[in-house]
Protein backbone atom coordinates (compact mmCIF):
# COMPACT_ATOMS: atom_id res chain seq x y z
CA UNK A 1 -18.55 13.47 14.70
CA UNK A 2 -18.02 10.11 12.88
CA UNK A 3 -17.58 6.83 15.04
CA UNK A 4 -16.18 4.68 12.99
CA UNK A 5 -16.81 0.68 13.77
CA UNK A 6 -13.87 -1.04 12.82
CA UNK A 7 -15.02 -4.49 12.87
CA UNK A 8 -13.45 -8.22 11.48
CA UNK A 9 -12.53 -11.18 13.14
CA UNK A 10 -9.08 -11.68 14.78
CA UNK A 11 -6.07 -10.77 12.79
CA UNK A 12 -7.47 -8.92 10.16
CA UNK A 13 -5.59 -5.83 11.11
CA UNK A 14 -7.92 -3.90 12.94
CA UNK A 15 -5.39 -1.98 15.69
CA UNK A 16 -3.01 -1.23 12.78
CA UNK A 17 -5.57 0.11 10.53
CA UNK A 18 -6.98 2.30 13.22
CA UNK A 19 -3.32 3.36 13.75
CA UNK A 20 -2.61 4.14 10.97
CA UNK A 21 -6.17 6.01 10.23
CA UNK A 22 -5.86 8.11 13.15
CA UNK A 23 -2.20 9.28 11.96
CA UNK A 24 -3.64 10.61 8.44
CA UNK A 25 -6.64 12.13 10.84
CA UNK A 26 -7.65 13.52 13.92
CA UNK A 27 -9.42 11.04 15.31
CA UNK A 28 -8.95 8.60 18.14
CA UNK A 29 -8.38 5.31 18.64
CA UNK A 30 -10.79 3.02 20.99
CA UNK A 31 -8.94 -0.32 21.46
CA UNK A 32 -11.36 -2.91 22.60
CA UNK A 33 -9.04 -4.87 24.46
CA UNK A 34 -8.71 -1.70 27.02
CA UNK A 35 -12.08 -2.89 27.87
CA UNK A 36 -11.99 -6.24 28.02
CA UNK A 37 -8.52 -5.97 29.54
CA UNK A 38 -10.53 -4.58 32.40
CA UNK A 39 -13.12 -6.46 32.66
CA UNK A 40 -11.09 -9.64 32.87
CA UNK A 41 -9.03 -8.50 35.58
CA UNK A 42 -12.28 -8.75 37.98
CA UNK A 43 -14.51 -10.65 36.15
CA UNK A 44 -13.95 -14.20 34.17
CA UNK A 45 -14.45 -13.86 30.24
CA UNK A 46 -18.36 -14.47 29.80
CA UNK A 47 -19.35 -14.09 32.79
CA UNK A 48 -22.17 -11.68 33.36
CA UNK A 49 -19.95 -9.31 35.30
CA UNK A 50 -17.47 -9.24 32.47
CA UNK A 51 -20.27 -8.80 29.86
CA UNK A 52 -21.84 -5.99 31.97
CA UNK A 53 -18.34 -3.99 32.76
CA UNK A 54 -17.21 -4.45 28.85
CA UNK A 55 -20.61 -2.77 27.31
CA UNK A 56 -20.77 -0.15 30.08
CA UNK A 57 -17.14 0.85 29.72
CA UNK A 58 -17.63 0.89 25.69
CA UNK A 59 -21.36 2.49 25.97
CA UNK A 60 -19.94 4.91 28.06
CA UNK A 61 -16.96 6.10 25.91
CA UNK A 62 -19.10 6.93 23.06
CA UNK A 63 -21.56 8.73 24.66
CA UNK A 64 -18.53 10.84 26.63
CA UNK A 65 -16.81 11.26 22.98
CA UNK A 66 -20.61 12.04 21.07
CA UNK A 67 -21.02 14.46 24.32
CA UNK A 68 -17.58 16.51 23.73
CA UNK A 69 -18.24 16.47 20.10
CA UNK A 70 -14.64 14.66 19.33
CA UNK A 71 -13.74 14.87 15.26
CA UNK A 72 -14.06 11.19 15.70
CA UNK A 73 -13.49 7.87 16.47
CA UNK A 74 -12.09 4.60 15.69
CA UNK A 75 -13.47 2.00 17.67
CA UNK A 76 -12.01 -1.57 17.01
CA UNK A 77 -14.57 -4.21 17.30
CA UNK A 78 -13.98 -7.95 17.29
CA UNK A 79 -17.28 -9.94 16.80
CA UNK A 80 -17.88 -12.12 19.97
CA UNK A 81 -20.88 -14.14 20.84
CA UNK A 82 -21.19 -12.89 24.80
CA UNK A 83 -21.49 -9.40 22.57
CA UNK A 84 -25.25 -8.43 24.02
CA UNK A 85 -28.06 -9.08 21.09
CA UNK A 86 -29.24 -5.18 22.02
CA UNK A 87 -25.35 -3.62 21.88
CA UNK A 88 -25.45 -2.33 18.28
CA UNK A 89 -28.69 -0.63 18.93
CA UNK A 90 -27.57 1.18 22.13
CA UNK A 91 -24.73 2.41 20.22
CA UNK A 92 -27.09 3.48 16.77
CA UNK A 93 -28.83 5.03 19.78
CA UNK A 94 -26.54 6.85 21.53
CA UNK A 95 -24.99 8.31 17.62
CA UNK A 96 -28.31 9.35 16.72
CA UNK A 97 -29.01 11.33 19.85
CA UNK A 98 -25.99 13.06 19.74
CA UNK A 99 -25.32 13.76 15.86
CA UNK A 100 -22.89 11.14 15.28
CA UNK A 101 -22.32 9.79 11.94
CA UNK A 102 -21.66 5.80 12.71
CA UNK A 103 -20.15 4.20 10.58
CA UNK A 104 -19.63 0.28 10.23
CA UNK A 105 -16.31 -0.93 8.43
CA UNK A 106 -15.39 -4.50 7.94
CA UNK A 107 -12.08 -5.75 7.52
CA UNK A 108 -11.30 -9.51 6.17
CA UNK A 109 -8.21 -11.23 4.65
CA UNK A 110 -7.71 -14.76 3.36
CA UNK A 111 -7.62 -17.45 5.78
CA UNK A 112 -4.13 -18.59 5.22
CA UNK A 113 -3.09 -14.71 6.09
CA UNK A 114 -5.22 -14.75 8.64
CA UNK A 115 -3.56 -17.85 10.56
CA UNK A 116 -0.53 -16.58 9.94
CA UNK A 117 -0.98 -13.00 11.54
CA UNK A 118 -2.98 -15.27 14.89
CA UNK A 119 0.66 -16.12 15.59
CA UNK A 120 2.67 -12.87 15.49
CA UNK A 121 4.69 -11.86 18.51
CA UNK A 122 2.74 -8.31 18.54
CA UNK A 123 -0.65 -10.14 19.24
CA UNK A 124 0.58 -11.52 22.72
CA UNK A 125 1.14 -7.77 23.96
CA UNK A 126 -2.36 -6.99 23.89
CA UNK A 127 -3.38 -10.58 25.27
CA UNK A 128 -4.94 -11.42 21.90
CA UNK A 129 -5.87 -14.75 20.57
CA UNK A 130 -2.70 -15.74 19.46
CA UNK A 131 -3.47 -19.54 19.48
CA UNK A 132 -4.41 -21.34 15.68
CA UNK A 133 -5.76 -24.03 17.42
CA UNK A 134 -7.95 -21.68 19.39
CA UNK A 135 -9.25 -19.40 16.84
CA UNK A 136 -9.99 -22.65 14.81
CA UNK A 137 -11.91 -24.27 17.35
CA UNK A 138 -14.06 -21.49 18.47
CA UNK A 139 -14.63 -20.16 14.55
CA UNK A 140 -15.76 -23.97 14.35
CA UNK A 141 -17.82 -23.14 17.44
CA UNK A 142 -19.17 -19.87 15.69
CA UNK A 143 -18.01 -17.72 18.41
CA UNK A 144 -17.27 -14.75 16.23
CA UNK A 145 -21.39 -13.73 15.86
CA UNK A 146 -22.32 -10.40 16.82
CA UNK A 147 -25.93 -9.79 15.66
CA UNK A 148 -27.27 -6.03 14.36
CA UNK A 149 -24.11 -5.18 12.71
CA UNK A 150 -25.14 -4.12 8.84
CA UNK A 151 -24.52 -7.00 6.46
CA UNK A 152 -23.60 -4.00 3.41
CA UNK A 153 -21.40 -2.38 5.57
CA UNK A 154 -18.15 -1.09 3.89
CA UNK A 155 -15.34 -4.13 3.28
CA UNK A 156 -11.89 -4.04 2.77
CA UNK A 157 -9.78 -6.69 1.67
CA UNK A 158 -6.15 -6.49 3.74
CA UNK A 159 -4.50 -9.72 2.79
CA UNK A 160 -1.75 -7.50 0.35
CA UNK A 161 -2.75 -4.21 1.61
CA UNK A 162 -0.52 -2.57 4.33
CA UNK A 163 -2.30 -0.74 7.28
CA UNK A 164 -1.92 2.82 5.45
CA UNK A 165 -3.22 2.02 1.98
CA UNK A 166 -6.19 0.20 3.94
CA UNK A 167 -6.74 3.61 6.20
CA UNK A 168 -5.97 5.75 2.63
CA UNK A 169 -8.63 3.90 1.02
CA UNK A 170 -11.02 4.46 4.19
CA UNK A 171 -10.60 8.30 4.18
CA UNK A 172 -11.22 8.34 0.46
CA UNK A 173 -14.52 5.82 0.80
CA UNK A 174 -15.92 8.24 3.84
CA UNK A 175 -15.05 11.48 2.89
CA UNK A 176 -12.63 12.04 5.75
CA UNK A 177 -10.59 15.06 5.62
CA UNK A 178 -6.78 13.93 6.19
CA UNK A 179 -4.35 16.53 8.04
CA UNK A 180 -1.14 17.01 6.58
CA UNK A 181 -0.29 15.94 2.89
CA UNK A 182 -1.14 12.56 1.73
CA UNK A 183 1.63 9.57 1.38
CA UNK A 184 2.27 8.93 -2.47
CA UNK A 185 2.69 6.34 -4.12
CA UNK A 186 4.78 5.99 -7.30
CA UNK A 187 5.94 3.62 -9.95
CA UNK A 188 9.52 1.73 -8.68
CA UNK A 189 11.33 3.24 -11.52
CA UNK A 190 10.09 6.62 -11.28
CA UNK A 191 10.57 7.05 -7.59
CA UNK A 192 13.95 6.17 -7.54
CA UNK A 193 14.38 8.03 -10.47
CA UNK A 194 13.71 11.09 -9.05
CA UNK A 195 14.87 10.18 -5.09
CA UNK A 196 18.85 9.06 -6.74
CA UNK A 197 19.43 12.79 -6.08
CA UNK A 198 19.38 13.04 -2.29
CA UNK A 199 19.46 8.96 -1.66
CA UNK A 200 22.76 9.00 -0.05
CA UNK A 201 22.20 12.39 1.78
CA UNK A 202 18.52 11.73 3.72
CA UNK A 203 18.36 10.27 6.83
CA UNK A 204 17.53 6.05 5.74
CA UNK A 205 18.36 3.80 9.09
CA UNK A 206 17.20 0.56 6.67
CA UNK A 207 19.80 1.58 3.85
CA UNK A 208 22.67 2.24 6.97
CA UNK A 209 21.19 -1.27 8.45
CA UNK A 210 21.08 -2.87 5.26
CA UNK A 211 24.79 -1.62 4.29
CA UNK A 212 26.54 -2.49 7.73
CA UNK A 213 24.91 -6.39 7.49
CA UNK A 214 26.18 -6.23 4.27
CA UNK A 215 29.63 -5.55 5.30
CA UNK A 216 29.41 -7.85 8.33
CA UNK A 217 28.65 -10.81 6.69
CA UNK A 218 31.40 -10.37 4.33
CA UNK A 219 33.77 -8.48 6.37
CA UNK A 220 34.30 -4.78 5.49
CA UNK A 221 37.60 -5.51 3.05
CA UNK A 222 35.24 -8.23 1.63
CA UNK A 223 37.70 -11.42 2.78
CA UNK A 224 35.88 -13.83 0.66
CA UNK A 225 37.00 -13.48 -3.22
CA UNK A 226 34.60 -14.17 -5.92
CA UNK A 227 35.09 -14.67 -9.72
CA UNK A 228 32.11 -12.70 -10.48
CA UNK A 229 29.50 -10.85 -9.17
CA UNK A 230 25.75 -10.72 -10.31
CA UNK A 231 24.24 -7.28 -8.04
CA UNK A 232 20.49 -6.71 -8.34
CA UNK A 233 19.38 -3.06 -7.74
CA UNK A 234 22.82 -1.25 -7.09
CA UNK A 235 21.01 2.21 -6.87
CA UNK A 236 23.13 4.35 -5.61
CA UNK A 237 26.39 1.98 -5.45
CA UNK A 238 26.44 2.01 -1.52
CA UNK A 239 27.58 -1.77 -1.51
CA UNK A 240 28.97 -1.85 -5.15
CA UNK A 241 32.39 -0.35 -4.27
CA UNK A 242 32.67 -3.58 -1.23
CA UNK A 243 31.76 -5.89 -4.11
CA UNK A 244 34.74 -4.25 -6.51
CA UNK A 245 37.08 -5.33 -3.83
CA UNK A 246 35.93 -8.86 -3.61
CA UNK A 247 35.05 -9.60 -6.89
CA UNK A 248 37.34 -10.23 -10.14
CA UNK A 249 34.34 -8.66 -11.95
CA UNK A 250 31.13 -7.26 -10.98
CA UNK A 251 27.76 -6.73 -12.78
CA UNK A 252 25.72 -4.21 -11.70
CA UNK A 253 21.80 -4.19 -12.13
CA UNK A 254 19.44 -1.32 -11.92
CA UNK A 255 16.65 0.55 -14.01
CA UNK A 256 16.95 3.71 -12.75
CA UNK A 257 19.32 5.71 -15.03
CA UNK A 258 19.71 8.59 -11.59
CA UNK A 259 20.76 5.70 -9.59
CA UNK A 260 23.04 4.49 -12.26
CA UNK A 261 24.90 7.56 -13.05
CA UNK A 262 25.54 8.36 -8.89
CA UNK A 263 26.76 4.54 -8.82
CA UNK A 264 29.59 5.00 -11.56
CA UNK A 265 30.70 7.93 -9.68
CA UNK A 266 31.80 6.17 -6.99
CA UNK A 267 33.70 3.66 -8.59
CA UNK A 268 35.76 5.30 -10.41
CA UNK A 269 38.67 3.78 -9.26
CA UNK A 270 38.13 0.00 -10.03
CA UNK A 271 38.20 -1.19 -13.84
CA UNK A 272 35.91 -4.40 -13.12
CA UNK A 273 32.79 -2.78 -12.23
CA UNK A 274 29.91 -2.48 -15.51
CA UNK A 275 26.82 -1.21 -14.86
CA UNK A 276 24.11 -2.25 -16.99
CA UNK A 277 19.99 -0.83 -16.98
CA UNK A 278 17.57 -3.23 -16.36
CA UNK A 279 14.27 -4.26 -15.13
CA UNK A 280 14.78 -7.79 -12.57
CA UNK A 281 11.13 -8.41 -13.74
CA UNK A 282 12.52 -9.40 -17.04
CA UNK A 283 15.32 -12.01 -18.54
CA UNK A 284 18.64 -10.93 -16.75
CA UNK A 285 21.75 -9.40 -19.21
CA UNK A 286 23.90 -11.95 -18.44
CA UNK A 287 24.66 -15.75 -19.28
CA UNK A 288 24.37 -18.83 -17.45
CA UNK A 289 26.44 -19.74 -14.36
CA UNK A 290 27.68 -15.95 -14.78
CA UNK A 291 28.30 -15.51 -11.55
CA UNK A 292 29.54 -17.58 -7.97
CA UNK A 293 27.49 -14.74 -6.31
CA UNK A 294 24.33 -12.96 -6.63
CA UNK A 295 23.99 -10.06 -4.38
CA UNK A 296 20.41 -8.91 -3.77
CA UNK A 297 19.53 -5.56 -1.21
CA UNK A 298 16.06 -4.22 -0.37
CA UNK A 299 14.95 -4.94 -3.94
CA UNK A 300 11.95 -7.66 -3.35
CA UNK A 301 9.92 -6.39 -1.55
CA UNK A 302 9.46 -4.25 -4.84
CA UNK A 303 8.83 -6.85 -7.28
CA UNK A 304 5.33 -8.57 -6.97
CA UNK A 305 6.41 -12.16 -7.81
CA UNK A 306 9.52 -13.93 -6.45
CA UNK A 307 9.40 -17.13 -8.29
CA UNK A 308 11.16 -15.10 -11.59
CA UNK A 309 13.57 -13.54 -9.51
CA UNK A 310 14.55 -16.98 -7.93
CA UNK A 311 14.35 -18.88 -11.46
CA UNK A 312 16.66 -16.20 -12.78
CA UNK A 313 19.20 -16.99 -9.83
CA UNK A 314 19.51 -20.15 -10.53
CA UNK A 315 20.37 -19.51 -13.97
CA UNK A 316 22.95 -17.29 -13.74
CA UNK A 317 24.39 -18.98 -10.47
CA UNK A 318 27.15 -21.39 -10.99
CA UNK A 319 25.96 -24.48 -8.88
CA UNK A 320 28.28 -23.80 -5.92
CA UNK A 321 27.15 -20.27 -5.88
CA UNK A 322 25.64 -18.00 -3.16
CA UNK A 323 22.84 -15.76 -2.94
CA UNK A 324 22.53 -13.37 -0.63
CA UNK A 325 19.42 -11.46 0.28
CA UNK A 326 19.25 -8.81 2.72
CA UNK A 327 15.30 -7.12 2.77
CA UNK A 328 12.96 -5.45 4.96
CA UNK A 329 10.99 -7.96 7.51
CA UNK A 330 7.60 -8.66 6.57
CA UNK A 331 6.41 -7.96 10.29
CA UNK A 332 7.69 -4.36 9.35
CA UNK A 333 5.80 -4.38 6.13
CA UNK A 334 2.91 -5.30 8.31
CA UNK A 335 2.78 -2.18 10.18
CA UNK A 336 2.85 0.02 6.76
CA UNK A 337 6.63 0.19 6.36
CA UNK A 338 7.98 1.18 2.72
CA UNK A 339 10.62 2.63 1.06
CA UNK A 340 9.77 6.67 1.28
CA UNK A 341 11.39 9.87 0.66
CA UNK A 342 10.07 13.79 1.07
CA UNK A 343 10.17 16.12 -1.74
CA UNK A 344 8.85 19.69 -0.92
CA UNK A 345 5.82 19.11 1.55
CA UNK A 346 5.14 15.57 0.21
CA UNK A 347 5.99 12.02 1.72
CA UNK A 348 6.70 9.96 -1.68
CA UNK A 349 6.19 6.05 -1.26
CA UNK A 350 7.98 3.73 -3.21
CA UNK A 351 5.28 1.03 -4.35
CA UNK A 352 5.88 -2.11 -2.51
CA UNK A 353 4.28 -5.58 -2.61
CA UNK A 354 4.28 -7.39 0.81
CA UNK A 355 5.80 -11.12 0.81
CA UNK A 356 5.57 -13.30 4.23
């Protein structure tokens, strides 16, 4: 069995790392807060009680999962001063006697990411510190301290990473068999490139959600005329033929030639459409104030850095112009969510770059 301590201070995505771990394995997930959830309901935080309930509960639940010989565990493990100075050694202890392999894994981010994840709505269902204010004033305090936990333990940086590249890079680090075939990740151009055959035909509830805000904000005859029309990344053409109706001319953007060629195909019956290859990451085939709109949908979160993309609008934008974005939250990014598609037994991922 491997118990894997999953340790880091608050935000650092610990629960969604484990998540995401124990989906690419059989393991399980120990949340601490199940412990300290019940602890607190009897006892105050700190309090000898609480300290005494917490560590049995936790002691307890390895030596139950060491005892039933369990594939493994994930065990997520904030650092905490009223942590007992002898804790880490009962649970070397209780590995050791029964076989385990334990393993400590630490997970940090940058500081700014971190304050920023303190905050998010999904903190406040597990009764997490969800307060800047407080996590600054007890990290001031140096309340995160839990002694006996390996200083060369294995670290992982998750500021960019998304919880299943962090667990991917985990089972690679520790040897841990994965069940089922491994997400892929490919190049933007070549994923699409090969996915422009069955784009329109998989099941894709962000491309249907993405297509009917779309056609709600500019009402699905597209009311609202335009002299021309800049689109960035009009794979397949599922908004291009609203565009044709509301534009005297469109330009449409896209690198993959697959997408391309299933994009002309459905325009067939509008004359101001031209599709054009080519990469957003690089000087736009168009001149200035081209267009009054620039229509942009689920395209950044594949491009690494904005401030082109943006510079580039504002070039080709007339100065009463309108952008419109429509992309995938970064809270869903957060919990792992890309672009993917199947081909034979494989789940293919689209590389992404997370932006908050």
């Amino acid at each position: 069995m491997q118990l894997i301590f999953l340790h880091g201070l608050p935000g650092v995505g610990k629960l969604t790392v484990a998540q995401a771990l124990a989906k690419l394995t059989s393991f399980k997930v120990f949340h601490n807060h199940l412990a300290v959830d019940l602890a607190t309901a009897v006892f105050e935080f700190g309090s000898e009680g609480f300290v005494k309930l917490r560590e049995k509960v936790w002691l307890e639940t390895f030596a139950l999962a060491v005892r039933e010989k369990l594939p493994g565990m994930i065990f997520t493990f904030a650092p905490d001063r009223t942590v007992t100075s002898d804790f880490i050694g009962q649970v070397r202890q209780i590995a050791e006697a029964g076989g385990a392999e334990l393993v400590f894994v630490e997970l940090i981010c940058s500081e700014a990411e971190l304050e920023r994840r303190i905050v998010a709505p999904s903190r406040k269902k597990f009764g997490k510190l969800s307060s800047i204010d407080q996590f600054r004033a007890l990290n001031r305090a140096a309340a995160f301290v839990t002694p006996g936990i390996p200083k060369d333990s294995l670290t992982i940086d998750t500021t960019i990473l998304p919880p299943l590249e962090t667990a991917l890079r985990l089972t690679r680090s520790l040897g841990i068999e994965t069940i089922g075939p491994i997400p892929l990740t490919e190049t933007v151009q070549d994923a699409y490139s090969d996915w422009a055959s069955t784009y329109d035909g998989d099941r894709n509830l962000t491309r249907d959600l993405d297509q009917r805000v779309t056609e709600r904000h500019f009402g699905s005859e597209g009311s609202e005329r335009f002299t021309s029309i800049l689109e960035l990344g009009c794979g397949t053409g599922k908004n291009t033929v609203l565009l044709a109706g509301m534009g005297d001319r469109v330009l449409a953007l896209d690198f993959a030639e697959a997408m391309l060629a299933r994009a002309r195909g459905k325009v067939k019956g509008f004359d101001n459409v031209t599709f054009l290859s080519a990469d957003l990451t690089e000087p736009w085939p168009c001149e200035s104030q081209f267009a009054d709109l620039i229509v942009c949908n689920l395209v950044l979160e594949h491009i690494e850095d904005l401030r082109f993309v943006f510079a580039e609008a504002a070039r080709c934008l007339v100065s009463s112009g309108k952008f419109f974005v429509s992309e995938l939250h970064p809270f869903r990014q957060y919990q792992g969510t890309k672009a993917n598609f199947r081909r034979a037994d494989e789940t293919k991922q689209v590389a992404a770059f997370v932006h908050h």
